[in-house]
C-alpha atoms as a PDB file:
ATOM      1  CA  UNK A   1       0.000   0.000   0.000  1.00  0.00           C
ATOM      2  CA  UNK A   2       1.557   3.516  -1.110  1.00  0.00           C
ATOM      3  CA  UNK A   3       0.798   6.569   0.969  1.00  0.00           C
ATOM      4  CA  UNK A   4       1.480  10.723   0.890  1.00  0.00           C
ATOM      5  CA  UNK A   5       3.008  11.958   4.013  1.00  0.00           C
ATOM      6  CA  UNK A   6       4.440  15.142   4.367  1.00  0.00           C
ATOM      7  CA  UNK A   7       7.520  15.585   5.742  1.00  0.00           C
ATOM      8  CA  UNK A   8       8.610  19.637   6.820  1.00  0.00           C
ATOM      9  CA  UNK A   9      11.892  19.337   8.561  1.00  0.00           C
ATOM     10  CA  UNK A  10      15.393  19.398   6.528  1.00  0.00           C
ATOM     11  CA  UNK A  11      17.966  17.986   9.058  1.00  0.00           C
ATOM     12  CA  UNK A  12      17.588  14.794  11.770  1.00  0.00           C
ATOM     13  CA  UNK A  13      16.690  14.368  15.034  1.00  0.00           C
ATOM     14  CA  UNK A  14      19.751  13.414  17.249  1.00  0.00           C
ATOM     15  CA  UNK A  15      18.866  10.477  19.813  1.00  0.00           C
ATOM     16  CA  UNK A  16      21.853   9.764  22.261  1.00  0.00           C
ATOM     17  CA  UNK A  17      22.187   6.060  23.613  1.00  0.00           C
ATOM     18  CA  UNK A  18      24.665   5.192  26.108  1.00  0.00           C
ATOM     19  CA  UNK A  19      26.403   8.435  25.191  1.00  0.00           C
ATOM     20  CA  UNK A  20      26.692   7.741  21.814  1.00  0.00           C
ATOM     21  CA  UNK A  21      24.547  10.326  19.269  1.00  0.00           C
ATOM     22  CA  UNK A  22      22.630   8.579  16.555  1.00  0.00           C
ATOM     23  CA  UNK A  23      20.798  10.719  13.815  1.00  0.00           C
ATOM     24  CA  UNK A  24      17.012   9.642  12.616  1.00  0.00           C
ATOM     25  CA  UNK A  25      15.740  10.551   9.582  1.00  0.00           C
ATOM     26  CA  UNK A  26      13.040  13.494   9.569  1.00  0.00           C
ATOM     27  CA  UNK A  27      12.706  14.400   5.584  1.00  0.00           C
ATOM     28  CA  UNK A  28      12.123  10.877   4.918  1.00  0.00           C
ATOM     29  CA  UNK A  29      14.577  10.978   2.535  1.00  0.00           C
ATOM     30  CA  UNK A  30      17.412   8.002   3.480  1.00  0.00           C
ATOM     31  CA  UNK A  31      18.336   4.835   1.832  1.00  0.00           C
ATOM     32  CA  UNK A  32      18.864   4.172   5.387  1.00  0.00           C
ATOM     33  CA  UNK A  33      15.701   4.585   7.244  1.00  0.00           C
ATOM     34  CA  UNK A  34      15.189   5.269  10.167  1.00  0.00           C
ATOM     35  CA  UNK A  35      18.596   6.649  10.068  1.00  0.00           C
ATOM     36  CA  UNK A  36      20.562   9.668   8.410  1.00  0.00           C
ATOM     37  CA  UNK A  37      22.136   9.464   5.358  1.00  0.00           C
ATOM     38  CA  UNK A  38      22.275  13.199   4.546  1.00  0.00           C
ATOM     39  CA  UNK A  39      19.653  12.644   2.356  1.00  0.00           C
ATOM     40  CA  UNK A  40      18.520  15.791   3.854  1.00  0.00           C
ATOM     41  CA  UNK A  41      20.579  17.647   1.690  1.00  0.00           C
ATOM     42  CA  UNK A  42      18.761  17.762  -1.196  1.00  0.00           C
ATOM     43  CA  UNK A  43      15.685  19.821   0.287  1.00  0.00           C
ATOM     44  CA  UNK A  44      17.842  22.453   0.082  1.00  0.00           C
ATOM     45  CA  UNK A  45      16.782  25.460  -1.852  1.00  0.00           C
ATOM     46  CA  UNK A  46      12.856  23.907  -2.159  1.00  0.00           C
ATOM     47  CA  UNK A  47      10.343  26.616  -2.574  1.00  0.00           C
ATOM     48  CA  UNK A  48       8.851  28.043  -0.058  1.00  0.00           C
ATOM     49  CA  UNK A  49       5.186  27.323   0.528  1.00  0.00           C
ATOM     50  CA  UNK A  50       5.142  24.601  -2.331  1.00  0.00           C
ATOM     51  CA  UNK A  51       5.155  20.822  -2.165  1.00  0.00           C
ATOM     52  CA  UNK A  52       7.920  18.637  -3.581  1.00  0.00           C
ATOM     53  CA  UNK A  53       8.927  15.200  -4.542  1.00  0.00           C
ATOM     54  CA  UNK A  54      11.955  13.012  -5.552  1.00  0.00           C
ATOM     55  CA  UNK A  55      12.291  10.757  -7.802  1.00  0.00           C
ATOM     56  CA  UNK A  56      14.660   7.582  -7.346  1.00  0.00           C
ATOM     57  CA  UNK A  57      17.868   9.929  -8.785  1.00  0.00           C
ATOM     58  CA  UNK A  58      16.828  12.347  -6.615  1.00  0.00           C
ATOM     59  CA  UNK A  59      16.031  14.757  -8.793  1.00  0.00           C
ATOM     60  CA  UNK A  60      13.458  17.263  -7.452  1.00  0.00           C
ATOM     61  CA  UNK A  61       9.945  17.812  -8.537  1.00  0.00           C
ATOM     62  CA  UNK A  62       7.324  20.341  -7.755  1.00  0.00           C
ATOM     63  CA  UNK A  63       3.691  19.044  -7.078  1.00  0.00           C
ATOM     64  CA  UNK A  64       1.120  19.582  -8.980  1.00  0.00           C
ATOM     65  CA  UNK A  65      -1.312  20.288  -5.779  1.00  0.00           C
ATOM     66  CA  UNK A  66      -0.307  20.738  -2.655  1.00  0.00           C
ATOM     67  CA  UNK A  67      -2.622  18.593  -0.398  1.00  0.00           C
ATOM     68  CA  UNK A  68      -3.619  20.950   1.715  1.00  0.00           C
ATOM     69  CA  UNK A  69      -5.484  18.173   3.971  1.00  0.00           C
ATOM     70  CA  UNK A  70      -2.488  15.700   4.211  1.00  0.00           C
ATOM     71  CA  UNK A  71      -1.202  15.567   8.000  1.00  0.00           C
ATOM     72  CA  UNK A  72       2.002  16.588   8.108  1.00  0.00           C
ATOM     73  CA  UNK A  73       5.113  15.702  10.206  1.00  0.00           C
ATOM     74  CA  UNK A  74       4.417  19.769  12.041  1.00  0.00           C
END
């Protein structure tokens, strides 16, 4: 089953265990889920205000709507 979910934050969440900090996903992004990969990166320089998506390359797309009733990650 395929599903929309937006996702607002560019950079991960840091989780420390036993002292040692681990970095989880938040764009959704990684090859590595749940884990960083600096995936992250590539949201940079996304328009303001619009909705985007990436391919498999990771080549950047605007949406055609923005799905102003999707729950989002905020």
């Amino acid at each position: 089953m395929a599903r929309i979910v937006k996702r607002n934050r560019d950079h991960p969440y840091e989780v420390k265990i036993g002292g040692e900090a681990q970095y989880i996903c938040a764009c959704g992004l990684s090859g590595n889920l749940p884990f960083c990969d600096s995936s992250h990166k590539l949201t940079k320089g996304e328009t303001p205000g619009k909705l985007h998506w990436y391919d498999e390359s990771g080549k950047r797309h605007e949406a055609k709507d923005a799905y102003p009733e999707i729950r989002s990650d905020e």
